[in-house]
Protein backbone atom coordinates (compact mmCIF):
# COMPACT_ATOMS: atom_id res chain seq x y z
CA UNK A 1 0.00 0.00 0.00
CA UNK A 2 1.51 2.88 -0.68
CA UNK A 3 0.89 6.90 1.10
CA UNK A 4 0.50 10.18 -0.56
CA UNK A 5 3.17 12.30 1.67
CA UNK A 6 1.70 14.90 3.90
CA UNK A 7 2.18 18.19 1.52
CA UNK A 8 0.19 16.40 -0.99
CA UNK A 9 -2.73 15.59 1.16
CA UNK A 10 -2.65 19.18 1.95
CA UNK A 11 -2.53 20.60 -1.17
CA UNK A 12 -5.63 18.37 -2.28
CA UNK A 13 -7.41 19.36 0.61
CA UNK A 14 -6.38 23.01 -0.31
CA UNK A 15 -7.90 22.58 -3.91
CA UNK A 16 -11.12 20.87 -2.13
CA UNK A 17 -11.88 23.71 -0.14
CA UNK A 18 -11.04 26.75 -2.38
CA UNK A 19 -13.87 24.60 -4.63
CA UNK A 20 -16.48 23.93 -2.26
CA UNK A 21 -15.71 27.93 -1.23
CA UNK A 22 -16.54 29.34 -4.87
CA UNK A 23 -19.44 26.93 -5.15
CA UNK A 24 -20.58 28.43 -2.06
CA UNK A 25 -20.06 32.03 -3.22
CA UNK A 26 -22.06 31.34 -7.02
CA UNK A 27 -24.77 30.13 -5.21
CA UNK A 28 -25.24 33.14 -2.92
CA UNK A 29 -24.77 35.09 -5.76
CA UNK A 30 -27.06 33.70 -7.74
CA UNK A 31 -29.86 33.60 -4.87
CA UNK A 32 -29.11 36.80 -4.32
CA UNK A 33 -30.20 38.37 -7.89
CA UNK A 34 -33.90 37.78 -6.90
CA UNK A 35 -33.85 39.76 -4.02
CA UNK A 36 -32.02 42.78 -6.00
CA UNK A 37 -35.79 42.96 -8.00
CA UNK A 38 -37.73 43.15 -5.25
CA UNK A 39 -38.88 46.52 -3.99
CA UNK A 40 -41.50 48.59 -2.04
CA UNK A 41 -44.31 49.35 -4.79
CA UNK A 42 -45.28 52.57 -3.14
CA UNK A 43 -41.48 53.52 -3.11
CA UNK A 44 -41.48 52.65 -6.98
CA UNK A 45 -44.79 54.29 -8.17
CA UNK A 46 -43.39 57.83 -5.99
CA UNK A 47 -39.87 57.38 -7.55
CA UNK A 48 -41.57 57.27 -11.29
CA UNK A 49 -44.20 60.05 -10.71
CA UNK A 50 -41.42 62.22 -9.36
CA UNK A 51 -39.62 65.07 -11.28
CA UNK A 52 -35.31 65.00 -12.20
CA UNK A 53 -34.73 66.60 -9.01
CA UNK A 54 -36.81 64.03 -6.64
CA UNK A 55 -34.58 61.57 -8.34
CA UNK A 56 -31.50 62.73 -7.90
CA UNK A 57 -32.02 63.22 -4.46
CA UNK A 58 -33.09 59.68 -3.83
CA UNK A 59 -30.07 58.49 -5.62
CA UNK A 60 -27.71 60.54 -3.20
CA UNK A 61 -29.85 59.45 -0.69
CA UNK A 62 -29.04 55.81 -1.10
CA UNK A 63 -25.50 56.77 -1.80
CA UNK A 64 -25.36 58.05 1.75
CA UNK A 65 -26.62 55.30 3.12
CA UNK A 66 -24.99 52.70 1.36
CA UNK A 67 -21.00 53.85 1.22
CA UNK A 68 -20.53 54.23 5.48
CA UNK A 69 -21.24 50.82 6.62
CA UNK A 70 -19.41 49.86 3.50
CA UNK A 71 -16.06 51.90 4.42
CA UNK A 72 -16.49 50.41 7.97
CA UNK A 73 -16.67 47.03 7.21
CA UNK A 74 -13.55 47.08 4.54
CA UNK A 75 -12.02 49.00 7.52
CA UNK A 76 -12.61 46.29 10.48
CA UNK A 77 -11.61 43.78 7.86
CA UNK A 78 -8.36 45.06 7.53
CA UNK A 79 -7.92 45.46 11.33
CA UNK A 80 -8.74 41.87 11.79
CA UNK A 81 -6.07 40.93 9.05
CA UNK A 82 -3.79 43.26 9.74
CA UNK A 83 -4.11 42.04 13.79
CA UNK A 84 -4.60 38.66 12.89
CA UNK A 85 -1.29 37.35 14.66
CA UNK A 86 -1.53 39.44 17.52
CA UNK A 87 -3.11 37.04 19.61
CA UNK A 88 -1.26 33.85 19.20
CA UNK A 89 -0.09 31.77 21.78
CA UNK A 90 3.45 31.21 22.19
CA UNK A 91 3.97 27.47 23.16
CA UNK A 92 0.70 26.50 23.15
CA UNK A 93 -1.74 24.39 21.16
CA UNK A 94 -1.88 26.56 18.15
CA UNK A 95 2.18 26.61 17.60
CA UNK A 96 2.07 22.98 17.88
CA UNK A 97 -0.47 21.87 15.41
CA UNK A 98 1.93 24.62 12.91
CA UNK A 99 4.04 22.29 13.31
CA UNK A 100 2.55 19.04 12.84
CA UNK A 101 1.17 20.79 9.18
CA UNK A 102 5.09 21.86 8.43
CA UNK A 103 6.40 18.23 8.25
């Protein structure tokens, strides 16, 4: 019988996940296009009876709301990655399995 060596179980198990991961993300994209169409129909019927103006100000409007929580979640993102090794334990469990995966 003969064994794959460690770094090649790894790297299949690498190729596994990154797969099952962008399955993952087409699917919420794609489940997510329905809910892009739906809307409010008194918020549509106001939004086409409106004049230019009305309709500029609603798109600002969702511009405003939209591009704040969007800046502050990129921003705690790149805390966490940029913090990401801050924590780590020195010695402990999490150093040791490291190594186990190195070999």
């Amino acid at each position: 019988m003969r064994t794959e060596p460690k770094h090649v179980k790894l790297r299949e198990m690498s190729v596994r996940n990154a797969i099952k991961r962008g399955g993952v993300a087409v699917a919420v994209l794609l489940f997510a296009v329905p809910a892009f169409s739906q809307s409010c129909a008194l918020c549509y019927t106001q939004a086409a009876a409106s004049g230019a103006r009305f309709i500029a100000a609603l798109r600002n409007g969702i511009l405003v709301l939209v591009i704040p929580p969007m800046f502050m979640s990129v921003g705690i993102t790149w805390l966490a990655y940029r913090k990401r090794n801050q924590f780590r334990q020195v010695g402990g469990e999490l150093d040791e399995d490291r190594e186990s995966f190195d070999e």
